[in-house]
PDB file of N, CA and C in Angstrom:
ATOM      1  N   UNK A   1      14.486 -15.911 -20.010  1.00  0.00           N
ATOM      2  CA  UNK A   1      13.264 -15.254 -19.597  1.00  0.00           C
ATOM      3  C   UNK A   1      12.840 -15.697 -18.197  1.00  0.00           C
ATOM      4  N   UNK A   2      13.484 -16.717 -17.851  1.00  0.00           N
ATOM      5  CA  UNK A   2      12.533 -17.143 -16.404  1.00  0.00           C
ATOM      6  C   UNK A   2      13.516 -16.411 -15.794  1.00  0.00           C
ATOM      7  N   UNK A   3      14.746 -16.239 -15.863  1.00  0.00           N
ATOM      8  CA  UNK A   3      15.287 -15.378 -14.179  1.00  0.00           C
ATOM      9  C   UNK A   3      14.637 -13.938 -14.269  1.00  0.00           C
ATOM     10  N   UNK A   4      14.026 -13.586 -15.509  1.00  0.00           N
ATOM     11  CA  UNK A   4      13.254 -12.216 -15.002  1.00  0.00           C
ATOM     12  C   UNK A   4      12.049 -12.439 -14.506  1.00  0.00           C
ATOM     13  N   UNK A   5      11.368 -13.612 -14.442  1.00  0.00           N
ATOM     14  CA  UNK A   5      10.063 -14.037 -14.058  1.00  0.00           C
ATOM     15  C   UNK A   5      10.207 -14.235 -12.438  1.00  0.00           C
ATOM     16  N   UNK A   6      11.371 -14.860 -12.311  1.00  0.00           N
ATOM     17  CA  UNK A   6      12.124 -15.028 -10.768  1.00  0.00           C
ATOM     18  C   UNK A   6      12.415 -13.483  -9.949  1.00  0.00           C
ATOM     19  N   UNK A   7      12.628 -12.569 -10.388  1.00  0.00           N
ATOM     20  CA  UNK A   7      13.221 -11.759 -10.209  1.00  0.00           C
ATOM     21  C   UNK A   7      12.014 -11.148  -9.591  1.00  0.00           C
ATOM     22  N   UNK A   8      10.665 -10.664 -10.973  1.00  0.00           N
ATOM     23  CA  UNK A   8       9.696 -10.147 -10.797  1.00  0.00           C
ATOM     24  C   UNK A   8       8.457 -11.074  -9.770  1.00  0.00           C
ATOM     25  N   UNK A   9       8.776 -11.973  -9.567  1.00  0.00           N
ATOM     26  CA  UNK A   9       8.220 -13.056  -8.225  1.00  0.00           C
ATOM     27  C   UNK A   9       9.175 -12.195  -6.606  1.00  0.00           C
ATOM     28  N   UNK A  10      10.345 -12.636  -7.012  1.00  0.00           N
ATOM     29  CA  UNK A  10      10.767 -11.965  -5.872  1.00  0.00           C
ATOM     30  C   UNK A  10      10.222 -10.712  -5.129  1.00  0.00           C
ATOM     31  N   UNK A  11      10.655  -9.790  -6.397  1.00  0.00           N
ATOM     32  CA  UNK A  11      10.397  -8.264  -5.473  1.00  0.00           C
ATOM     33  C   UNK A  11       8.292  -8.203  -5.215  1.00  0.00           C
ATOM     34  N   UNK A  12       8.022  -8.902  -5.747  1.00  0.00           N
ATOM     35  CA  UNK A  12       5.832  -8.958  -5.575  1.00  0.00           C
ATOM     36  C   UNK A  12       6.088  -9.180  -4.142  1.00  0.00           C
ATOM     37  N   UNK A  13       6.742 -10.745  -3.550  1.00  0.00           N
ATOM     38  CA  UNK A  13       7.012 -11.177  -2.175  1.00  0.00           C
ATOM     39  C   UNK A  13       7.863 -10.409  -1.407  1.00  0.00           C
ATOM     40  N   UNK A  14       8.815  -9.563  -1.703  1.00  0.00           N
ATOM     41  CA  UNK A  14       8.907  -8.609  -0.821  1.00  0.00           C
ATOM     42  C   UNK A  14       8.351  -7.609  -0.187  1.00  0.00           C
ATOM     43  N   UNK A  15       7.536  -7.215  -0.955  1.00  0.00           N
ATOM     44  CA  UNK A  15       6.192  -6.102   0.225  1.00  0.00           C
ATOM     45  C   UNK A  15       5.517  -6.899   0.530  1.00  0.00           C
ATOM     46  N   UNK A  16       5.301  -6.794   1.972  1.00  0.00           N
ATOM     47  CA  UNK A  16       4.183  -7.198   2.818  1.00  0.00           C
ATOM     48  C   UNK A  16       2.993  -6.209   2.449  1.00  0.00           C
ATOM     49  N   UNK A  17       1.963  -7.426   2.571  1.00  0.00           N
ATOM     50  CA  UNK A  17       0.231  -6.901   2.511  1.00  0.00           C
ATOM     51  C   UNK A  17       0.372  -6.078   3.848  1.00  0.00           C
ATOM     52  N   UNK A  18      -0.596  -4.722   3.523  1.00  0.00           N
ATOM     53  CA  UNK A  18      -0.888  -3.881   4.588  1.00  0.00           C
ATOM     54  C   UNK A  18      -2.186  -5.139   6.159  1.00  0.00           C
ATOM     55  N   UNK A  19      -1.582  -4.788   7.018  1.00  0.00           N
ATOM     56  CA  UNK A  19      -2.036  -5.719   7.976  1.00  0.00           C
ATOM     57  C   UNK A  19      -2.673  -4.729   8.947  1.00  0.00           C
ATOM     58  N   UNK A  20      -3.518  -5.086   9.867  1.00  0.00           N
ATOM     59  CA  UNK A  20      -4.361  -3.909  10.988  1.00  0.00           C
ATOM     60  C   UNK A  20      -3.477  -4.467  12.107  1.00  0.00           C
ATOM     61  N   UNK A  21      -2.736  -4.502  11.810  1.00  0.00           N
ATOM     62  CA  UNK A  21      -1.790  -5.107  13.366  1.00  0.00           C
ATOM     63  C   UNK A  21      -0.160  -4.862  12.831  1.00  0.00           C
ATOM     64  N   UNK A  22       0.670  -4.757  13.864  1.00  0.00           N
ATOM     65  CA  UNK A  22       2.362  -4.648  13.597  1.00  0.00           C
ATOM     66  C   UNK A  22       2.874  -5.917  13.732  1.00  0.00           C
ATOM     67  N   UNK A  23       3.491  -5.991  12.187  1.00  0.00           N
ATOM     68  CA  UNK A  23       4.333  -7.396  12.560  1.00  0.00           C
ATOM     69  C   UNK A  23       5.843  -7.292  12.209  1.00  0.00           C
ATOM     70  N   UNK A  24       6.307  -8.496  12.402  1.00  0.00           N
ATOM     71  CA  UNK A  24       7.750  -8.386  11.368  1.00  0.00           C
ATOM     72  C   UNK A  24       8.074  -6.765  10.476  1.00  0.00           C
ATOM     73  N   UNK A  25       7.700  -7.242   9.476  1.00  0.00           N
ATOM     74  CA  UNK A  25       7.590  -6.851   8.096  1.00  0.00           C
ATOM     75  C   UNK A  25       7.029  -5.176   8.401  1.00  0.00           C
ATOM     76  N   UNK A  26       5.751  -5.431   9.048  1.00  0.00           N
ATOM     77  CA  UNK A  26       4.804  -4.221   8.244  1.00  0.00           C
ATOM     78  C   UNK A  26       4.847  -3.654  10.013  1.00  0.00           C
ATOM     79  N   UNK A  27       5.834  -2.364   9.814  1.00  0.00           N
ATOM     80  CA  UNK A  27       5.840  -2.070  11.318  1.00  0.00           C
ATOM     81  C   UNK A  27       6.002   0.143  11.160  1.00  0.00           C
ATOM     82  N   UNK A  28       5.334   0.337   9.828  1.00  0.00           N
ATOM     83  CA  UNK A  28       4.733   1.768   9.923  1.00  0.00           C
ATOM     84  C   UNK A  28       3.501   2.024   9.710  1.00  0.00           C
ATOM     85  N   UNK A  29       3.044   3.175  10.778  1.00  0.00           N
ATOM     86  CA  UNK A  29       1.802   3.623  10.971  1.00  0.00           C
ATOM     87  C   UNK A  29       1.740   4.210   9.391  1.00  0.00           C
ATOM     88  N   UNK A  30       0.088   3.591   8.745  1.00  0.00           N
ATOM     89  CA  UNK A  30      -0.181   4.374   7.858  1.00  0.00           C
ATOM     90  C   UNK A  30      -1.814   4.364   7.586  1.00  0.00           C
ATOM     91  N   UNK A  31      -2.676   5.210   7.223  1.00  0.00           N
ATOM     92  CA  UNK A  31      -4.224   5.512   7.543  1.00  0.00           C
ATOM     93  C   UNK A  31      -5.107   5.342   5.878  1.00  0.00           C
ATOM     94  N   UNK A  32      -5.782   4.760   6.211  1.00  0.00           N
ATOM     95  CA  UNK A  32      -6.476   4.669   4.931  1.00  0.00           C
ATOM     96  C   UNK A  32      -7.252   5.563   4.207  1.00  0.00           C
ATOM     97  N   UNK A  33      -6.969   6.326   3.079  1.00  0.00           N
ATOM     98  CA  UNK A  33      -7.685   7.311   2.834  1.00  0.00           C
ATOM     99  C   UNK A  33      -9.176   7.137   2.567  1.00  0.00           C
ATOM    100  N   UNK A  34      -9.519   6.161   2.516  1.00  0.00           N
ATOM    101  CA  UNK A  34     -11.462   5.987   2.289  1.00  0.00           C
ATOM    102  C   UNK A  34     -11.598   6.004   3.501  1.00  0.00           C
ATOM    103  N   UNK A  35     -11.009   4.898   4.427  1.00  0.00           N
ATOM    104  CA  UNK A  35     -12.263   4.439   5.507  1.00  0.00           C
ATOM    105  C   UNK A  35     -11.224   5.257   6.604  1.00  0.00           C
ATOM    106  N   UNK A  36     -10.501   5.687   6.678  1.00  0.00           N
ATOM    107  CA  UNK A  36      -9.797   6.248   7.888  1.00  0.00           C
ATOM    108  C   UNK A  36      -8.807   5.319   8.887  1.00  0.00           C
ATOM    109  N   UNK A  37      -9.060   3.992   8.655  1.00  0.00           N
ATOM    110  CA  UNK A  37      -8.522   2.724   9.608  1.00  0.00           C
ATOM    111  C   UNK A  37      -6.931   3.108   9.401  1.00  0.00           C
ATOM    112  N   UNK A  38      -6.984   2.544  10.606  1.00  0.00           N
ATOM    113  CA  UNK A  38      -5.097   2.677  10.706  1.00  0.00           C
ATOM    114  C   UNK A  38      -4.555   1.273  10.282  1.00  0.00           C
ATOM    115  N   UNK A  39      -3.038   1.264   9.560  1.00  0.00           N
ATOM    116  CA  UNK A  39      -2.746   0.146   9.145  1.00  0.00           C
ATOM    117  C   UNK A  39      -1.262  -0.013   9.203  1.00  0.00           C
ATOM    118  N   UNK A  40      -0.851  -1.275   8.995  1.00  0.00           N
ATOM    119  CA  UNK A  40       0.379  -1.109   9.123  1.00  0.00           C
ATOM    120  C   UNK A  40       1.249  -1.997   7.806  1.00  0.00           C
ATOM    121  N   UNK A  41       2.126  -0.871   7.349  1.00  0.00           N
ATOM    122  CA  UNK A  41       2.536  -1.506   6.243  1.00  0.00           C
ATOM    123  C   UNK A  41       4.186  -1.427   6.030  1.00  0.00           C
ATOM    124  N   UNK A  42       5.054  -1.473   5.118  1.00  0.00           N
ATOM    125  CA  UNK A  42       6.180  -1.986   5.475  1.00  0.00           C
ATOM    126  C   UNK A  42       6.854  -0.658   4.777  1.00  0.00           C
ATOM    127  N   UNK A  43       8.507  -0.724   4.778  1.00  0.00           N
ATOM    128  CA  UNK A  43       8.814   0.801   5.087  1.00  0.00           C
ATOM    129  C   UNK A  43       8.976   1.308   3.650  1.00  0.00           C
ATOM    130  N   UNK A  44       9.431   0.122   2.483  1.00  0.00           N
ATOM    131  CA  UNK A  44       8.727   0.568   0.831  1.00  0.00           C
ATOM    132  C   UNK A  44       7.394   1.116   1.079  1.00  0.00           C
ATOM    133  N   UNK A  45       6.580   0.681   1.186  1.00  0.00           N
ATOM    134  CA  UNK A  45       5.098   1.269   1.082  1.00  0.00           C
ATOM    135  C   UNK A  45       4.790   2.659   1.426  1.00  0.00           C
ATOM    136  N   UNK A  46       5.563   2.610   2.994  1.00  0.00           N
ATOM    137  CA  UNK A  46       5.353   3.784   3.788  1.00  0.00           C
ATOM    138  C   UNK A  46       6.466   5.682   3.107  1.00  0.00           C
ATOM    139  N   UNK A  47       7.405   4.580   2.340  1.00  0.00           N
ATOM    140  CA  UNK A  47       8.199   5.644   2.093  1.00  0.00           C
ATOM    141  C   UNK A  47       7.318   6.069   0.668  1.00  0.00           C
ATOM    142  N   UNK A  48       6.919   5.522  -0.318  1.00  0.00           N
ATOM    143  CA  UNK A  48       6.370   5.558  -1.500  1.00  0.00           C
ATOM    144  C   UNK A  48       5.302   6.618  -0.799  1.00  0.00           C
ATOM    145  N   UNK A  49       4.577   6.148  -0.275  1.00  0.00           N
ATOM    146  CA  UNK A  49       3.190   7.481   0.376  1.00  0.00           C
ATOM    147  C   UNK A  49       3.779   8.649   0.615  1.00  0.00           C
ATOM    148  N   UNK A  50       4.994   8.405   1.597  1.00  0.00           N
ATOM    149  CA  UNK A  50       5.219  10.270   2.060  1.00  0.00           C
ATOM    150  C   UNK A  50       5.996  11.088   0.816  1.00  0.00           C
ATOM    151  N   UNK A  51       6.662  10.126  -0.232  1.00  0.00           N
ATOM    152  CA  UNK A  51       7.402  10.707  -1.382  1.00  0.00           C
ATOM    153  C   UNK A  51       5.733  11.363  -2.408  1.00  0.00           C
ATOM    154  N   UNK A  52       4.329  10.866  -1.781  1.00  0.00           N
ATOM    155  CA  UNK A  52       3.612  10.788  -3.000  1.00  0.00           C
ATOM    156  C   UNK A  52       2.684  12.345  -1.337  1.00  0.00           C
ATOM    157  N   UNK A  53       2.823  12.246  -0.626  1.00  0.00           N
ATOM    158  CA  UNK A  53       2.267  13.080  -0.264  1.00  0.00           C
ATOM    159  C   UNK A  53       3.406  14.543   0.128  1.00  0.00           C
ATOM    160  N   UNK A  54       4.536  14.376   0.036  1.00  0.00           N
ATOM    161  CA  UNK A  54       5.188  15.679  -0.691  1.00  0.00           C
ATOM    162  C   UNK A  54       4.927  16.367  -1.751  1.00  0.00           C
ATOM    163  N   UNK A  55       4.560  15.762  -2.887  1.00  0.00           N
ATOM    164  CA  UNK A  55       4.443  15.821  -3.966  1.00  0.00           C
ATOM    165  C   UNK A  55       2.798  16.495  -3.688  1.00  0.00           C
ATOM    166  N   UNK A  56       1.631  16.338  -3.310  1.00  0.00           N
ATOM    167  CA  UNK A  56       0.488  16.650  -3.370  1.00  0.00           C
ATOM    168  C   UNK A  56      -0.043  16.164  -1.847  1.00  0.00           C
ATOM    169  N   UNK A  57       0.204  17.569  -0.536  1.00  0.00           N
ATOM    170  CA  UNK A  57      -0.262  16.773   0.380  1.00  0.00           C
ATOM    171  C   UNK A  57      -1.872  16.827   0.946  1.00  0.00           C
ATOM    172  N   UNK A  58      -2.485  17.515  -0.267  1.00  0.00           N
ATOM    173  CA  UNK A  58      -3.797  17.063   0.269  1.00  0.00           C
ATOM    174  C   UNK A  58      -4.418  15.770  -0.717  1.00  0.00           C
ATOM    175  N   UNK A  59      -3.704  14.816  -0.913  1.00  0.00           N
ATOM    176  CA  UNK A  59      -4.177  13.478  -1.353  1.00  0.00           C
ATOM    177  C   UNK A  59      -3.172  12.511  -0.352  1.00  0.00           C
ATOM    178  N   UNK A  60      -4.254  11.566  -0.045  1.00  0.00           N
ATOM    179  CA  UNK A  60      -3.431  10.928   0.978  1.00  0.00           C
ATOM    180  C   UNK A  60      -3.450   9.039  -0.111  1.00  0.00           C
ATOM    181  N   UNK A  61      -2.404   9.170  -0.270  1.00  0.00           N
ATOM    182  CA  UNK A  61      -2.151   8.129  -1.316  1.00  0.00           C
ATOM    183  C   UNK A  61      -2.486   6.571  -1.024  1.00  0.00           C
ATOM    184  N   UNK A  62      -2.877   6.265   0.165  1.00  0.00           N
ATOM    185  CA  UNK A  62      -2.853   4.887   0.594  1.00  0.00           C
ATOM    186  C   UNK A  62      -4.330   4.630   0.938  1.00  0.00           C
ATOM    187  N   UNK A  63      -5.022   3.514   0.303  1.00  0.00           N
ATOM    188  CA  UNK A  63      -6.081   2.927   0.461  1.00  0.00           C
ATOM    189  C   UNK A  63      -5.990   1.527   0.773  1.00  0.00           C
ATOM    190  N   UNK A  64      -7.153   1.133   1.296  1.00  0.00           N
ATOM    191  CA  UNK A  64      -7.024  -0.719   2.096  1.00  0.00           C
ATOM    192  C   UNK A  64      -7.577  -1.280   0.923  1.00  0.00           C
ATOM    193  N   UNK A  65      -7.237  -2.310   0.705  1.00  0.00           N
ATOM    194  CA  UNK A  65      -7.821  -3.385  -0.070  1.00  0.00           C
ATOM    195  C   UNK A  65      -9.503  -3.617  -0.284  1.00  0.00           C
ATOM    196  N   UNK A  66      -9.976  -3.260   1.060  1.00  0.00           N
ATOM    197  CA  UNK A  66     -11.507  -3.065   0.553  1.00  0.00           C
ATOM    198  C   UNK A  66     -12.100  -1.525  -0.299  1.00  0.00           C
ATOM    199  N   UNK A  67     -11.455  -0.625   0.291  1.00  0.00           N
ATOM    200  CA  UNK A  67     -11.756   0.674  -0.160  1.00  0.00           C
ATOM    201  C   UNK A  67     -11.614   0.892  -1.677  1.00  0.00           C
ATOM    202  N   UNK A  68     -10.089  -0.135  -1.993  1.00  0.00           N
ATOM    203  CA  UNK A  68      -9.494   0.102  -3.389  1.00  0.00           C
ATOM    204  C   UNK A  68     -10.637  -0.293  -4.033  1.00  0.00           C
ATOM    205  N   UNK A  69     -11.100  -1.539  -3.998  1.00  0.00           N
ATOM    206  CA  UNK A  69     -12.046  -2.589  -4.397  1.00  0.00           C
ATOM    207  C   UNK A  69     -13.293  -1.509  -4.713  1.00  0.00           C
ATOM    208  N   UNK A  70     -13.888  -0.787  -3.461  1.00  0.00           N
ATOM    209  CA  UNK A  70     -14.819  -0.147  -3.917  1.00  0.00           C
ATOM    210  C   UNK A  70     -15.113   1.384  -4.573  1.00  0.00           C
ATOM    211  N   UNK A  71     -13.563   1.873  -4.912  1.00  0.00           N
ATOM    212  CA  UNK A  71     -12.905   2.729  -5.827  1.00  0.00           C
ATOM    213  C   UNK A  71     -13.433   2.799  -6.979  1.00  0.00           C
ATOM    214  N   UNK A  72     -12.108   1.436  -7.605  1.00  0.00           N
ATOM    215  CA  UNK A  72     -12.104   1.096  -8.649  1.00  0.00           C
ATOM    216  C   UNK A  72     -13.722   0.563  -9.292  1.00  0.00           C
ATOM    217  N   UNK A  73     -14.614   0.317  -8.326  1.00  0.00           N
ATOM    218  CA  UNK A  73     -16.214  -0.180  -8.973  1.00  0.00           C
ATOM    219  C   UNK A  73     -16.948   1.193  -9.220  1.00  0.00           C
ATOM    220  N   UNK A  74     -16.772   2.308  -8.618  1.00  0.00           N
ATOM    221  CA  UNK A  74     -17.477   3.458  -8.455  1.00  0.00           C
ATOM    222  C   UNK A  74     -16.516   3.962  -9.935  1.00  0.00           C
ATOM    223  N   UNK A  75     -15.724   3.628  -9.877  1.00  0.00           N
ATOM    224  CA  UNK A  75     -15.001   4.910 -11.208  1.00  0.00           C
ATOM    225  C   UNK A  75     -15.153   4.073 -12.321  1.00  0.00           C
ATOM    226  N   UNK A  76     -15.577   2.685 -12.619  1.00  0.00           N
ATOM    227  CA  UNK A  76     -15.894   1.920 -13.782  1.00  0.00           C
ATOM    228  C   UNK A  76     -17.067   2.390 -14.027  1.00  0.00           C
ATOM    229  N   UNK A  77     -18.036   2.733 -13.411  1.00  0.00           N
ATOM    230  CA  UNK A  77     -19.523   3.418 -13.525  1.00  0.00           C
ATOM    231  C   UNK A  77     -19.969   4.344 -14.431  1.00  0.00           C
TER     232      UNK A  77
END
């Protein structure tokens, strides 16, 4: 059981947190659907959004960590 615990550690540390700056890691333009901010996140992330905005492109699939935050409090309501 732990090399799947290892495994599932691994791939968490492979996406980079969306960052307001280009680094290493997180080096595609992508926009936050609440607040509008531009961000930059890594090319899993970025590919997951445009596969999710083919699919339905008037939802723009990517939110920032604060927006999510104040999402998820408005829809517990």
């Amino acid at each position: 059981m732990s090399g799947l615990r290892e495994t599932l550690d691994d791939l968490e540390t492979s996406v980079d947190a969306p960052t307001r700056f280009k680094t290493e890691g997180n080096t595609c333009e992508l926009r936050c659907a609440g607040c509008g901010e531009l961000f930059y996140v890594d090319e899993h992330t970025f590919n997951r959004a445009q596969l999710a905005l083919e699919f339905d492109p008037a939802d723009t699939p990517f939110r920032c960590d604060d927006c999510e935050e104040q999402y998820e409090e408005e829809a517990m309501r």
